[in-house]
N, C-alpha and C. Protein backbone atom coordinates (compact mmCIF):
# COMPACT_ATOMS: atom_id res chain seq x y z
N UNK A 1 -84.16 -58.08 6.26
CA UNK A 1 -84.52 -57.70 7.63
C UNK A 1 -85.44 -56.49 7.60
N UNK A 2 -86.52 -56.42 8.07
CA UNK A 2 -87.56 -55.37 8.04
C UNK A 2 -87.01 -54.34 9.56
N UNK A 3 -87.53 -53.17 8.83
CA UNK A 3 -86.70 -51.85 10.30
C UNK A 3 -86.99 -52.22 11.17
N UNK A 4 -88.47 -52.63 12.31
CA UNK A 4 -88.82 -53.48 13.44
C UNK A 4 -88.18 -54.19 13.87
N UNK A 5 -87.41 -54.96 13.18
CA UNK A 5 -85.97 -55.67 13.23
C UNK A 5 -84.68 -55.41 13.54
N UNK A 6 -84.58 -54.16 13.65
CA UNK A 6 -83.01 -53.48 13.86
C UNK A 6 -83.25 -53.50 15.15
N UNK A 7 -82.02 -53.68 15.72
CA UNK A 7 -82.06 -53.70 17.36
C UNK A 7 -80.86 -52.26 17.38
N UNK A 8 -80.94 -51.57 18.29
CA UNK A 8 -79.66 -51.07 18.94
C UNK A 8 -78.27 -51.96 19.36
N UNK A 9 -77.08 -52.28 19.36
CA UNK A 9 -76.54 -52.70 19.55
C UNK A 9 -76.28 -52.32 21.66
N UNK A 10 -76.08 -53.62 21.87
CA UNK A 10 -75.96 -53.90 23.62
C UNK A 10 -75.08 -52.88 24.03
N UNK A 11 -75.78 -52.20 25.10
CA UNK A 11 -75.24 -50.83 25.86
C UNK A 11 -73.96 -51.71 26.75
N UNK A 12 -72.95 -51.33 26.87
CA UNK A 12 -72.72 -52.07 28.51
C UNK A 12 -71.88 -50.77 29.29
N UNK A 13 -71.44 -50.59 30.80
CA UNK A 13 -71.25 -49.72 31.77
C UNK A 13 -69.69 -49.67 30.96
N UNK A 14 -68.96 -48.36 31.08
CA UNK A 14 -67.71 -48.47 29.92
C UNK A 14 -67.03 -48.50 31.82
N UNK A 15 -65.71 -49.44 31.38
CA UNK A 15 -65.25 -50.04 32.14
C UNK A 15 -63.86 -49.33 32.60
N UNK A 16 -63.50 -48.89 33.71
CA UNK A 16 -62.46 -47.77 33.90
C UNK A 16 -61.42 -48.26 35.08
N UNK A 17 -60.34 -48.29 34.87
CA UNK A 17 -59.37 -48.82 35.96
C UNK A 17 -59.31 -47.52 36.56
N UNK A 18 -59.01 -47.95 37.88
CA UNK A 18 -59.33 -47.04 39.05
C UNK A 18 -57.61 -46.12 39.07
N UNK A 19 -57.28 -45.03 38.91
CA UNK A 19 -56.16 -44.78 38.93
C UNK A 19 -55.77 -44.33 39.91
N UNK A 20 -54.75 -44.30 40.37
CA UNK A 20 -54.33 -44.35 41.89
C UNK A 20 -54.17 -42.36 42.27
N UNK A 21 -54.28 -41.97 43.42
CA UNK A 21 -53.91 -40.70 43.74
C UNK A 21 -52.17 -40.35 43.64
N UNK A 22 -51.93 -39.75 42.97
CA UNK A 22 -50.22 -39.29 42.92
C UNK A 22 -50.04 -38.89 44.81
N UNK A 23 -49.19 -39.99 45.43
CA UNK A 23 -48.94 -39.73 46.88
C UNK A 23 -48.23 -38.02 46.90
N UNK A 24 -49.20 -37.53 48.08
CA UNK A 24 -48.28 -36.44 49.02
C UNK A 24 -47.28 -36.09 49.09
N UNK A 25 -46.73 -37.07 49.48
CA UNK A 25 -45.15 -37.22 50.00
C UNK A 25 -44.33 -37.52 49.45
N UNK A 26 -44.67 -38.00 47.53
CA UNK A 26 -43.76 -37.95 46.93
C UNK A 26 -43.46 -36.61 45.74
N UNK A 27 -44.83 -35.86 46.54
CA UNK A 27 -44.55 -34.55 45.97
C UNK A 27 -43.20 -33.95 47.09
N UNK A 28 -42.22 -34.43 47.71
CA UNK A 28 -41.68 -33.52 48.35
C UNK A 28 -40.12 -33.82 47.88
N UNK A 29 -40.11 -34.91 46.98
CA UNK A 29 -38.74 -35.52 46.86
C UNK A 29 -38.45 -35.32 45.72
N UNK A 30 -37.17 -34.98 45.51
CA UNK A 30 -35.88 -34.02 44.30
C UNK A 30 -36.80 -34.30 42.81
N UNK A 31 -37.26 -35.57 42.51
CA UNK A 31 -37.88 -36.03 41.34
C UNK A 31 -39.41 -36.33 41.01
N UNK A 32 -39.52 -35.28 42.03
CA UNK A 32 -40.75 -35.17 42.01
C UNK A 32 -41.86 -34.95 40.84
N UNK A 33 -41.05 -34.12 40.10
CA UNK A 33 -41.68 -32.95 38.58
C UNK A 33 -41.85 -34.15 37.90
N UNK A 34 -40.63 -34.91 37.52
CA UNK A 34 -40.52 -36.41 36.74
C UNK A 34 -41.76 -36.91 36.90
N UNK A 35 -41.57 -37.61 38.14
CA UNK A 35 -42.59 -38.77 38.45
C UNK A 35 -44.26 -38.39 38.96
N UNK A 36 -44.41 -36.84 38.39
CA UNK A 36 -45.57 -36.54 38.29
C UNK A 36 -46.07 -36.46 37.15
N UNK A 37 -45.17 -36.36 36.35
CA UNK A 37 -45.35 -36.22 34.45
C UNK A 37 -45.37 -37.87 34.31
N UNK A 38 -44.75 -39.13 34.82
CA UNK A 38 -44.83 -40.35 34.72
C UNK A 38 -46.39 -40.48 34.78
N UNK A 39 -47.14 -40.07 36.03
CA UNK A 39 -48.61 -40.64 36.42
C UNK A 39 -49.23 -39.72 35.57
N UNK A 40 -49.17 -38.83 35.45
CA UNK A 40 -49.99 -37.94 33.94
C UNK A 40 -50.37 -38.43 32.57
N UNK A 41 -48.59 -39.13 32.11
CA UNK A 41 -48.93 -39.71 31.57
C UNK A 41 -49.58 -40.80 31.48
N UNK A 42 -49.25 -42.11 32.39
CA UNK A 42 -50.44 -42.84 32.27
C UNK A 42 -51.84 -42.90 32.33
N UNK A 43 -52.31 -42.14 34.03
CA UNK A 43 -53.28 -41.84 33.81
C UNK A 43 -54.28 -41.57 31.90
N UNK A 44 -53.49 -40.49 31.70
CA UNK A 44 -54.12 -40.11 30.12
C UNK A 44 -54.79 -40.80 29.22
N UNK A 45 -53.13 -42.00 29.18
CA UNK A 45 -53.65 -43.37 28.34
C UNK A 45 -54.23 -44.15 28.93
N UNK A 46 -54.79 -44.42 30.12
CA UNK A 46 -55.44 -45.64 30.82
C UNK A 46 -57.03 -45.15 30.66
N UNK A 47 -57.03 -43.87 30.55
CA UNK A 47 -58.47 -42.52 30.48
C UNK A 47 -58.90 -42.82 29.01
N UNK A 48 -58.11 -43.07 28.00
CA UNK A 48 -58.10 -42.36 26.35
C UNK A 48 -59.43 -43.51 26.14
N UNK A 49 -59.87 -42.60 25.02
CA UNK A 49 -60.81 -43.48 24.16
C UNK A 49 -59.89 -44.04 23.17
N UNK A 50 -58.95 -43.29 22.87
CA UNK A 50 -57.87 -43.97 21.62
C UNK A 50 -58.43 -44.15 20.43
N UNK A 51 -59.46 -43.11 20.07
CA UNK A 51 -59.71 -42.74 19.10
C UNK A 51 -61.18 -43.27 18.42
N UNK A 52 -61.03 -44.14 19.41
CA UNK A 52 -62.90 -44.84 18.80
C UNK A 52 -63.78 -44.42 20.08
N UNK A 53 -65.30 -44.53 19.04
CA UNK A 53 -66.11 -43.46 19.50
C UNK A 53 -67.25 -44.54 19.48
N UNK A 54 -68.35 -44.58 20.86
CA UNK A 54 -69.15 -44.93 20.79
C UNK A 54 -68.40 -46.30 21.95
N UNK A 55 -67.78 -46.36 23.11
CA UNK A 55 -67.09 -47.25 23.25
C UNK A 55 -68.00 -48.04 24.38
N UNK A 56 -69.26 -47.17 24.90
CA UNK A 56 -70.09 -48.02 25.19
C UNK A 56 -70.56 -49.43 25.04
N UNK A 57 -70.74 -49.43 23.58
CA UNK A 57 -71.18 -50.42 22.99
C UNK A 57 -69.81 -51.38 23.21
N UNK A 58 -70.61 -52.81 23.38
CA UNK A 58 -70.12 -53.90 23.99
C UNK A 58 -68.23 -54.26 23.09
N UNK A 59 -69.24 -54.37 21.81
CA UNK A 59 -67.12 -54.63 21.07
C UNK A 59 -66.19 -53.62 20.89
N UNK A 60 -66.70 -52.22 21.00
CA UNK A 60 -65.97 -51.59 21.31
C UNK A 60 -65.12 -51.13 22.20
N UNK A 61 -65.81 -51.01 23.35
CA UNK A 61 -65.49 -51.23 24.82
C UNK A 61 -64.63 -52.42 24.65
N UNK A 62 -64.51 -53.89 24.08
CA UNK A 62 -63.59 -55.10 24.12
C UNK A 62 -62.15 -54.67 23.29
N UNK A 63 -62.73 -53.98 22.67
CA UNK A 63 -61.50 -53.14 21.45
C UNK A 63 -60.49 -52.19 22.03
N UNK A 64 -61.44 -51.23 22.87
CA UNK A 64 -60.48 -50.30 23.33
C UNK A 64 -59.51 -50.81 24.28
N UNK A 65 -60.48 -52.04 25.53
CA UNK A 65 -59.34 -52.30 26.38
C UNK A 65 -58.12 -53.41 26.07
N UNK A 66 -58.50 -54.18 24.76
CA UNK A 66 -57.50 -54.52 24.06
C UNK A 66 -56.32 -54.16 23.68
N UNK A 67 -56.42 -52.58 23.42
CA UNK A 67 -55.26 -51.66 22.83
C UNK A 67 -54.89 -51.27 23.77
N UNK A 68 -55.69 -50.48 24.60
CA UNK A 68 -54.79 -50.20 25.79
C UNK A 68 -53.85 -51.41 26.31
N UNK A 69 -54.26 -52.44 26.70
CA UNK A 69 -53.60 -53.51 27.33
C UNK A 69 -52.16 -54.03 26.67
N UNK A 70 -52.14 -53.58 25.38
CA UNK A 70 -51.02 -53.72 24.26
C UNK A 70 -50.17 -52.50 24.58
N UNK A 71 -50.68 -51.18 24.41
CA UNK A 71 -50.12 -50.29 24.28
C UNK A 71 -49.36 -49.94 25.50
N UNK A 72 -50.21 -50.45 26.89
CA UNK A 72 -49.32 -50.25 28.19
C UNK A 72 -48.51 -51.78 28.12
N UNK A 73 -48.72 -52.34 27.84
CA UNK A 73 -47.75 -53.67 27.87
C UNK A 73 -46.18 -53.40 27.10
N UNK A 74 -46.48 -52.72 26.34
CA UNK A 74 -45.03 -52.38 25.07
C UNK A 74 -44.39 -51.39 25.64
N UNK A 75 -45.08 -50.42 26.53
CA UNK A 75 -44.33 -49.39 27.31
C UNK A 75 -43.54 -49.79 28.54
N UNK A 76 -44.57 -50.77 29.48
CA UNK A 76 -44.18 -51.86 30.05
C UNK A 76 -42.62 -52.46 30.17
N UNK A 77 -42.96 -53.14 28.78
CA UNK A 77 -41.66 -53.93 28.20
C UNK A 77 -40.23 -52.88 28.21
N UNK A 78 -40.31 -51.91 27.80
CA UNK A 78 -39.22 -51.08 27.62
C UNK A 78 -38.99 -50.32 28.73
N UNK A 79 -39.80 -49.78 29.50
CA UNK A 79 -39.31 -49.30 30.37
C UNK A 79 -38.68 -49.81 31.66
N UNK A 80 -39.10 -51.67 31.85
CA UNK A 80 -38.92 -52.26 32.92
C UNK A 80 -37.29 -53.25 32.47
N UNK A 81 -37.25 -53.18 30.83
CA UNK A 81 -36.61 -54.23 31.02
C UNK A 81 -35.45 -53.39 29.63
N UNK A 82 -35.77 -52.42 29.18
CA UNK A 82 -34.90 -51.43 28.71
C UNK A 82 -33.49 -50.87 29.35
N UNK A 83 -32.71 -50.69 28.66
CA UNK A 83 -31.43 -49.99 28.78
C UNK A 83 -31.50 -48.72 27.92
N UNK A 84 -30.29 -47.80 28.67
CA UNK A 84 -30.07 -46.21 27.75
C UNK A 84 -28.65 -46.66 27.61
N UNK A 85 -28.43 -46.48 26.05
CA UNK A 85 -27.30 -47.78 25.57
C UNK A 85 -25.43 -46.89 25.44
N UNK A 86 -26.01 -45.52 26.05
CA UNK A 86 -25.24 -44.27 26.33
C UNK A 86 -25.29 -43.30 27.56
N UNK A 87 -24.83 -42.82 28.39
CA UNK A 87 -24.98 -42.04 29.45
C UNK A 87 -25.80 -40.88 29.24
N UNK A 88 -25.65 -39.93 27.34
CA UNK A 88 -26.75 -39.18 27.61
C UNK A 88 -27.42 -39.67 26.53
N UNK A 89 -27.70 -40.89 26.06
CA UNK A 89 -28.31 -40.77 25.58
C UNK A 89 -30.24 -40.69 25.71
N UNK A 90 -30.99 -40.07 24.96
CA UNK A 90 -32.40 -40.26 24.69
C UNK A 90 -33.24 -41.41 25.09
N UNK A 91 -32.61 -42.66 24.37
CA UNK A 91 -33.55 -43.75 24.18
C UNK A 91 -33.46 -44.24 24.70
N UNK A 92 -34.61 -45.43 25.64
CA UNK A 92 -34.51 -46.13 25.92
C UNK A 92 -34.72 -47.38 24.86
N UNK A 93 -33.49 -48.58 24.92
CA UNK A 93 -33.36 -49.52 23.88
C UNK A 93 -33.88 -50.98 24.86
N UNK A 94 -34.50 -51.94 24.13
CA UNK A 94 -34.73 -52.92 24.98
C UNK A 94 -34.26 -53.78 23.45
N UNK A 95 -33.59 -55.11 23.23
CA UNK A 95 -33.32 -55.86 22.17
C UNK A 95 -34.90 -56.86 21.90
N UNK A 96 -34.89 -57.59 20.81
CA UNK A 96 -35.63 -58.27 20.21
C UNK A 96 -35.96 -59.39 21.02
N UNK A 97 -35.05 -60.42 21.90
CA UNK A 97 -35.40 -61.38 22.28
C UNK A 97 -36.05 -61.11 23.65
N UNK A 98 -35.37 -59.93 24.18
CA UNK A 98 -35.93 -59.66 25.25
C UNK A 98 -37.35 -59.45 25.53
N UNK A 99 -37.68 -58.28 24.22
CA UNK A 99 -39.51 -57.87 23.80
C UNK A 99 -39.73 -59.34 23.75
N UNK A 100 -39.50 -59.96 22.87
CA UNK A 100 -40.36 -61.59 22.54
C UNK A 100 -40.94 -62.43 23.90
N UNK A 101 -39.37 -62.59 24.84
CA UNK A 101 -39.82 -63.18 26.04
C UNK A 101 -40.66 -62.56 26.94
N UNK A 102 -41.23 -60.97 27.11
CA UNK A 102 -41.63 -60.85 28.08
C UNK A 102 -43.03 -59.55 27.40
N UNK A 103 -43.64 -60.47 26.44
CA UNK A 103 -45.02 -59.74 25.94
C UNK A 103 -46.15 -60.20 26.50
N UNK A 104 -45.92 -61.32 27.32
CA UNK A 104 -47.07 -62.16 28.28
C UNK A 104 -47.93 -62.50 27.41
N UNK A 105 -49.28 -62.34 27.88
CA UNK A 105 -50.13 -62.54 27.00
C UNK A 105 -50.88 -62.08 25.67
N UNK A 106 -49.99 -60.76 25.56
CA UNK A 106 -50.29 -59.82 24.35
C UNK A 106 -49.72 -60.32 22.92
N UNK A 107 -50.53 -61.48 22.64
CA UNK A 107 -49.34 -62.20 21.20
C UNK A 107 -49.65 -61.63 20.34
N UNK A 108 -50.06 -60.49 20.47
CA UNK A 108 -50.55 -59.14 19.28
C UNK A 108 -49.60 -57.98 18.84
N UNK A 109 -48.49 -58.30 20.18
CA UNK A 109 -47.30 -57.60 19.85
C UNK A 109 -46.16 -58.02 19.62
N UNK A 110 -46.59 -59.22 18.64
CA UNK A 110 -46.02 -59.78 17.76
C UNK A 110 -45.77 -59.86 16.05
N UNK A 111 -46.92 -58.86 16.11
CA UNK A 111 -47.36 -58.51 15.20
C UNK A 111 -47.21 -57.23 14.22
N UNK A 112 -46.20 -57.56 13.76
CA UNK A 112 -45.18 -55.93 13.49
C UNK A 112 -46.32 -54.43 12.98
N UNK A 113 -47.43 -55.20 11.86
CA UNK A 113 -48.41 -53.84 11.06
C UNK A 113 -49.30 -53.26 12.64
N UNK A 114 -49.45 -54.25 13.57
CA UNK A 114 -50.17 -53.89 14.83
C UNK A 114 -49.31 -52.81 15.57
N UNK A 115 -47.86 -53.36 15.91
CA UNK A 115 -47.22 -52.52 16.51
C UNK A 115 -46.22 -50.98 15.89
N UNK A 116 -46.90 -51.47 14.80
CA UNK A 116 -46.62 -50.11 13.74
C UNK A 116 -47.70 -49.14 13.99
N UNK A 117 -48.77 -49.71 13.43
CA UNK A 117 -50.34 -48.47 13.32
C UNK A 117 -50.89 -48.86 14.46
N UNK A 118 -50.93 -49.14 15.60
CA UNK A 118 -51.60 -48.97 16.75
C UNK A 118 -50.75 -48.00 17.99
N UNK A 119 -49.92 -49.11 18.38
CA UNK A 119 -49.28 -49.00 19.18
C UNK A 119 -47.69 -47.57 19.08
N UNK A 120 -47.45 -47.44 18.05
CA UNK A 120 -46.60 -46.31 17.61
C UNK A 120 -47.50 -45.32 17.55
N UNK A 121 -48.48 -45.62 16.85
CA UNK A 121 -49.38 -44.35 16.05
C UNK A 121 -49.66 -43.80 17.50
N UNK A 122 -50.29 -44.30 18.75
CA UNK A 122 -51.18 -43.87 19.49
C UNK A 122 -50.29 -43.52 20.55
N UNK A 123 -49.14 -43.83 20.36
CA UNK A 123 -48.19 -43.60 22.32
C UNK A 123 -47.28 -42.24 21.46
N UNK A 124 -47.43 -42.09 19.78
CA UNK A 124 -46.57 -40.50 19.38
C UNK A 124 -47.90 -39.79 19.58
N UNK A 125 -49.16 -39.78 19.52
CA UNK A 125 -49.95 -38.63 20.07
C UNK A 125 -49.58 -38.03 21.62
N UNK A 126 -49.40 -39.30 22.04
CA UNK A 126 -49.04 -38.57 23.50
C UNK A 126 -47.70 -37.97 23.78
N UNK A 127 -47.18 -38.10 23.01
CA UNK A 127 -45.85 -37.82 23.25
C UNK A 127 -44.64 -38.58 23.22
N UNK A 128 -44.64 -39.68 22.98
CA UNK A 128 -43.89 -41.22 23.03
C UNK A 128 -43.69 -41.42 21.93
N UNK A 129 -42.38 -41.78 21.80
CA UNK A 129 -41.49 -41.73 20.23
C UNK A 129 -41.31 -43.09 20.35
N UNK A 130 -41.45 -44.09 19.60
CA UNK A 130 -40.82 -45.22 19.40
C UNK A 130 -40.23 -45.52 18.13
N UNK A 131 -39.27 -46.39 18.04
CA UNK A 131 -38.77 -46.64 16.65
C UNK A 131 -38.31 -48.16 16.72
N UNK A 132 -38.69 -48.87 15.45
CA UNK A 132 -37.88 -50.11 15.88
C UNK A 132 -37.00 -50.12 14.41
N UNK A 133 -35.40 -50.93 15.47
CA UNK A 133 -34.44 -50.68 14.30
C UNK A 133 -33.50 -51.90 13.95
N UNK A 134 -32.90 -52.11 12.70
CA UNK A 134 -32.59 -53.26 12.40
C UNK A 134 -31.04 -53.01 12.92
N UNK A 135 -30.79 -54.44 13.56
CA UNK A 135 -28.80 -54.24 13.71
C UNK A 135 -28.23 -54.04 12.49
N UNK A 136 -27.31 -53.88 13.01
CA UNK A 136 -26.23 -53.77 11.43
C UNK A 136 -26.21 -55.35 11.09
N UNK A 137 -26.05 -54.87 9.58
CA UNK A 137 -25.95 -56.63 9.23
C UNK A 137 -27.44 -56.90 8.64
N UNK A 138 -28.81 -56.59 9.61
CA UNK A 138 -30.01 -56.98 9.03
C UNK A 138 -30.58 -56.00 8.02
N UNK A 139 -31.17 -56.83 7.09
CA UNK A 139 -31.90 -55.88 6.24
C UNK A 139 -33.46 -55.31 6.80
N UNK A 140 -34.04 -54.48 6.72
CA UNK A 140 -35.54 -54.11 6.91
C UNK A 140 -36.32 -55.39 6.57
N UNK A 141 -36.26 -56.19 5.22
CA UNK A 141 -36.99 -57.03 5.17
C UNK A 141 -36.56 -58.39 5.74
N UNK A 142 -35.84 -58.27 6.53
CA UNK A 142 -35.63 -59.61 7.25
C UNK A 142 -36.21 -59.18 8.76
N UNK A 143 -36.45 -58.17 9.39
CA UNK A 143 -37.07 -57.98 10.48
C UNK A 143 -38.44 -59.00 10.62
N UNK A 144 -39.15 -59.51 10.03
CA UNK A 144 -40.60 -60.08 9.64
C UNK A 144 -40.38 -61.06 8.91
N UNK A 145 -41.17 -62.15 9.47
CA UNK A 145 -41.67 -63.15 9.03
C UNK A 145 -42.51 -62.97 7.55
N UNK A 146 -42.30 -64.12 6.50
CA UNK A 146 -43.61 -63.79 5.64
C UNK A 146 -45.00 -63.56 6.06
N UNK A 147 -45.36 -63.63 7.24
CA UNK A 147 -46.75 -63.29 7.42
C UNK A 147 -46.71 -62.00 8.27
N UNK A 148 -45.77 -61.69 8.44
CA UNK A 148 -45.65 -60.01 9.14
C UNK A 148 -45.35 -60.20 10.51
N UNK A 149 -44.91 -61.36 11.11
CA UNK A 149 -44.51 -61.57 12.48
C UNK A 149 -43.00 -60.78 12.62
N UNK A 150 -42.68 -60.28 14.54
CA UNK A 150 -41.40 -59.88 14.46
C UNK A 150 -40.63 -61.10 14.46
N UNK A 151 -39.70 -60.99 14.01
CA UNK A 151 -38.39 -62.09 13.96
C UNK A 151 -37.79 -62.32 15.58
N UNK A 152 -37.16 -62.98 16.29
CA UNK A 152 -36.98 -62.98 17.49
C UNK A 152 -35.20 -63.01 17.67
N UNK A 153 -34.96 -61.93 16.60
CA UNK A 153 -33.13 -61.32 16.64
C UNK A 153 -33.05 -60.73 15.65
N UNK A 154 -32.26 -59.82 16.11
CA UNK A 154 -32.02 -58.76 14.73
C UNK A 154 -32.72 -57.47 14.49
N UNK A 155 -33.01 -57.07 15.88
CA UNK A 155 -33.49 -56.11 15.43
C UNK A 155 -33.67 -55.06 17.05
N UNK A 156 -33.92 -54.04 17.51
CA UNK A 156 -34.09 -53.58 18.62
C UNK A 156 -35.48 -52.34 18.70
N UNK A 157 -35.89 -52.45 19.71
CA UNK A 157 -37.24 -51.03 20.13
C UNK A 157 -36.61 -49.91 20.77
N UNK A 158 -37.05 -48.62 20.48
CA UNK A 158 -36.52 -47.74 21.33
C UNK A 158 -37.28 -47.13 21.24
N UNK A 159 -37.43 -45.96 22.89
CA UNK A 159 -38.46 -45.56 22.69
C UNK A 159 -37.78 -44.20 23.34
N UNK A 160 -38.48 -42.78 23.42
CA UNK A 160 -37.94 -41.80 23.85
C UNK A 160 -39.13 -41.21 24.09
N UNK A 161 -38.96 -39.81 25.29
CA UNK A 161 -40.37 -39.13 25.32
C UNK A 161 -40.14 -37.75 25.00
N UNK A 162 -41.14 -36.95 24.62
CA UNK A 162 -40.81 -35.67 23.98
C UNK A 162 -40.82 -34.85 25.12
N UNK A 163 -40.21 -33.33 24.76
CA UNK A 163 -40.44 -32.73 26.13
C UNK A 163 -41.59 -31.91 26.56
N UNK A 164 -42.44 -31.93 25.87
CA UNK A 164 -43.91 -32.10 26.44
C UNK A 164 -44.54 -32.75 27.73
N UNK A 165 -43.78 -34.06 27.59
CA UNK A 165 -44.52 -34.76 28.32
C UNK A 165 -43.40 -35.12 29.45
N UNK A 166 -41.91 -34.62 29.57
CA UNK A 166 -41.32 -34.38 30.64
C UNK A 166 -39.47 -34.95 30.20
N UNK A 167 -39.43 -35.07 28.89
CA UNK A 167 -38.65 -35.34 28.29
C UNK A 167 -37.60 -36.79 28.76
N UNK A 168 -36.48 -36.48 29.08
CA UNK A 168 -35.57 -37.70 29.02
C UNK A 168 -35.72 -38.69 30.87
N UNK A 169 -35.98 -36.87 31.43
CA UNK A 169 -36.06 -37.03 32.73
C UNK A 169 -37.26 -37.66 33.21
N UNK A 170 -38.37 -37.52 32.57
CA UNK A 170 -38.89 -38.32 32.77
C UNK A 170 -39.63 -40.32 32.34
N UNK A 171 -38.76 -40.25 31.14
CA UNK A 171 -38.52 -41.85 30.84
C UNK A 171 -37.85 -42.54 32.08
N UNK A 172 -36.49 -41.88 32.42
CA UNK A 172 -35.68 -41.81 33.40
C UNK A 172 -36.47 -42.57 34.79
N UNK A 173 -37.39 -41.60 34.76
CA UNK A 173 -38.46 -41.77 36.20
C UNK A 173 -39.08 -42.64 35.95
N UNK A 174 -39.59 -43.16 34.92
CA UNK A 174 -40.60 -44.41 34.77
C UNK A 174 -39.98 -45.74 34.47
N UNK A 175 -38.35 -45.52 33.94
CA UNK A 175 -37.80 -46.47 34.70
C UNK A 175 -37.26 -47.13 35.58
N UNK A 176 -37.11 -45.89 36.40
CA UNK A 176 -36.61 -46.48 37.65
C UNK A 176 -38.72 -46.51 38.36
N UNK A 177 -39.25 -46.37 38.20
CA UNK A 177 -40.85 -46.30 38.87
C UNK A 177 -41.43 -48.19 38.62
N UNK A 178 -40.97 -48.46 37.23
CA UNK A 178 -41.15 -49.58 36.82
C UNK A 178 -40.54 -51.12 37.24
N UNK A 179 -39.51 -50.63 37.38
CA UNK A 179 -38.31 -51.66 37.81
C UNK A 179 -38.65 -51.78 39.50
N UNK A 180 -38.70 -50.77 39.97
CA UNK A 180 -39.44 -50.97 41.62
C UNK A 180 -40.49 -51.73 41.94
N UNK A 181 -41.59 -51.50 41.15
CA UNK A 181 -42.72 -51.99 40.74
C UNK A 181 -42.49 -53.88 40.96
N UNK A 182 -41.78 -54.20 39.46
CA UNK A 182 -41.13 -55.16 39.30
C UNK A 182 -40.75 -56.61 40.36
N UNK A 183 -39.94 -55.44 41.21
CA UNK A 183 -39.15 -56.00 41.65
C UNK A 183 -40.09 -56.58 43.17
N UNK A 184 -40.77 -55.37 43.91
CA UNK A 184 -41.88 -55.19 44.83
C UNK A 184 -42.77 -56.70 44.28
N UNK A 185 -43.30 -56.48 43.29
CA UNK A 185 -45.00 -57.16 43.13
C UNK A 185 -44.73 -57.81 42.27
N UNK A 186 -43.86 -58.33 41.47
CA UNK A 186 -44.38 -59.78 40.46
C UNK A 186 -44.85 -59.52 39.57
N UNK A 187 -45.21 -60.81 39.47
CA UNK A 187 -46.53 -60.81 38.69
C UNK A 187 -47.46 -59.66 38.69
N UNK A 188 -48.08 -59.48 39.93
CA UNK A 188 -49.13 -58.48 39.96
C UNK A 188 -48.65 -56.44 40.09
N UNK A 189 -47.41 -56.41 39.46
CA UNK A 189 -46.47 -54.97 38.89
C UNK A 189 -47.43 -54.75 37.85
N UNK A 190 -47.61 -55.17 36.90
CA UNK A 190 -48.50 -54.35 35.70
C UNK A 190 -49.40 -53.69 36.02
N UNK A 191 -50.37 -54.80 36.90
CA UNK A 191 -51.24 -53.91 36.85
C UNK A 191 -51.53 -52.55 37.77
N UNK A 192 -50.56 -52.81 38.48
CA UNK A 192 -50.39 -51.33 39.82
C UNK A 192 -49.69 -50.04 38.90
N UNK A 193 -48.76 -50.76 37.72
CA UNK A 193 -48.44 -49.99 36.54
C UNK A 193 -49.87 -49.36 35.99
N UNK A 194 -50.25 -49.97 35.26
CA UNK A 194 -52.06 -49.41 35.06
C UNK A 194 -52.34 -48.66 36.03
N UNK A 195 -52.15 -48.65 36.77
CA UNK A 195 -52.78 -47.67 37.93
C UNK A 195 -52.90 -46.74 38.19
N UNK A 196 -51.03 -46.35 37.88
CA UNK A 196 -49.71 -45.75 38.20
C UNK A 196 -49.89 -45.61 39.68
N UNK A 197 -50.32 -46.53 40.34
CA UNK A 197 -49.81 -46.57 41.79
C UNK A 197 -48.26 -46.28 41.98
N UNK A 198 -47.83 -45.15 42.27
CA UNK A 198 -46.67 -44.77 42.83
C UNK A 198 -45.90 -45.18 44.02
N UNK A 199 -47.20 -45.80 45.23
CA UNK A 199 -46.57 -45.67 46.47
C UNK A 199 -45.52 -46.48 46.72
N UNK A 200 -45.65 -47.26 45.79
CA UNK A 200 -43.81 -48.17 45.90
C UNK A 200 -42.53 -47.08 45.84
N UNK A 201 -42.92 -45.95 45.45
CA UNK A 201 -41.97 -44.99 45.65
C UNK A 201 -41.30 -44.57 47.26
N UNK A 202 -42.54 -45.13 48.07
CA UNK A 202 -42.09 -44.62 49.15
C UNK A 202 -41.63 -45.32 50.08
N UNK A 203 -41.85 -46.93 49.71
CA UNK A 203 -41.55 -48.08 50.42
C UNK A 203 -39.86 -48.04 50.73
């Protein structure tokens, strides 16, 4: 290929979900601090470049909103359909079959090295602890398929938030923020999740 030949790779407009205003009026209610550290945090990650640079460009831009779409989907999953498997405890735990049935269209988080180095790696920068753990009884290497798939029993996600980012009290808030969500809109809950449209708070 002669240099005359090199093209720039295709610019395109970098593509931004519109994030909702944190309502007024739910600055006035007891859990308020919580569920302002909830939209902070999303906002952040719905904002992030997530580490790649240049996201203009067309596959990158397809890349980033890929991960995001994983990474809020797995938070998603646990916070809407998670249990705290103790009164004080930390974590929120969601089991194996449960994650399996309700990853929608993300069959990428199925994919244990994905949801190891993407999706862990990038939600502990923000502050988001996840761990996934084998029941008693399973070994580590029975969690995965020979090709690195999760197994669909035997194993559980948990996730916890540091207190940086508003600690127990605020997992707390994003599950009860999520489950409202849920319950309100359907199908169309995620993406007001993406949003962090709150105002179901006030409904």
């Amino acid at each position: 290929m002669k240099p005359d030949e090199i093209v720039e790779p295709a610019k395109v407009a970098t593509s931004q979900t519109r994030i909702i205003e944190f309502p007024k009026k739910l600055s006035l209610m007891d859990e308020a601090s919580s569920f302002r550290a909830v939209h902070t945090l999303l906002a952040a990650l719905e904002t992030s470049s997530l580490g790649l640079k240049d996201t203009d460009a067309f596959a990158l831009q397809h890349k980033l909103e890929n991960r995001k779409a994983h990474i809020l989907r797995f938070m998603w999953i646990l916070v809407t359909y998670g249990k705290f498997e103790k009164e004080n405890s930390k974590n929120l735990v969601v089991d194996a079959e449960t994650y399996q049935a309700n990853r929608a269209k993300e069959k990428t988080l199925s994919i244990w090295s994905f949801v190891e180095d993407v999706v862990f790696k990038f939600l502990a920068e923000f502050g988001v602890c996840c761990e996934h753990v084998a029941l008693d009884g399973v070994t580590p290497k029975d969690l995965t398929t020979g090709t690195g798939y999760l197994r669909k029993s035997g194993w559980t996600m948990r996730m916890s938030f540091e207190e940086k980012i508003g600690g127990t009290a605020a997992l707390k808030a994003m599950q009860t923020y999520a489950q409202r969500l849920n319950k309100t809109y359907g199908s169309r809950a995620f993406s007001r999740f993406r949003q962090a449209d709150m105002t179901v708070l006030l409904l």
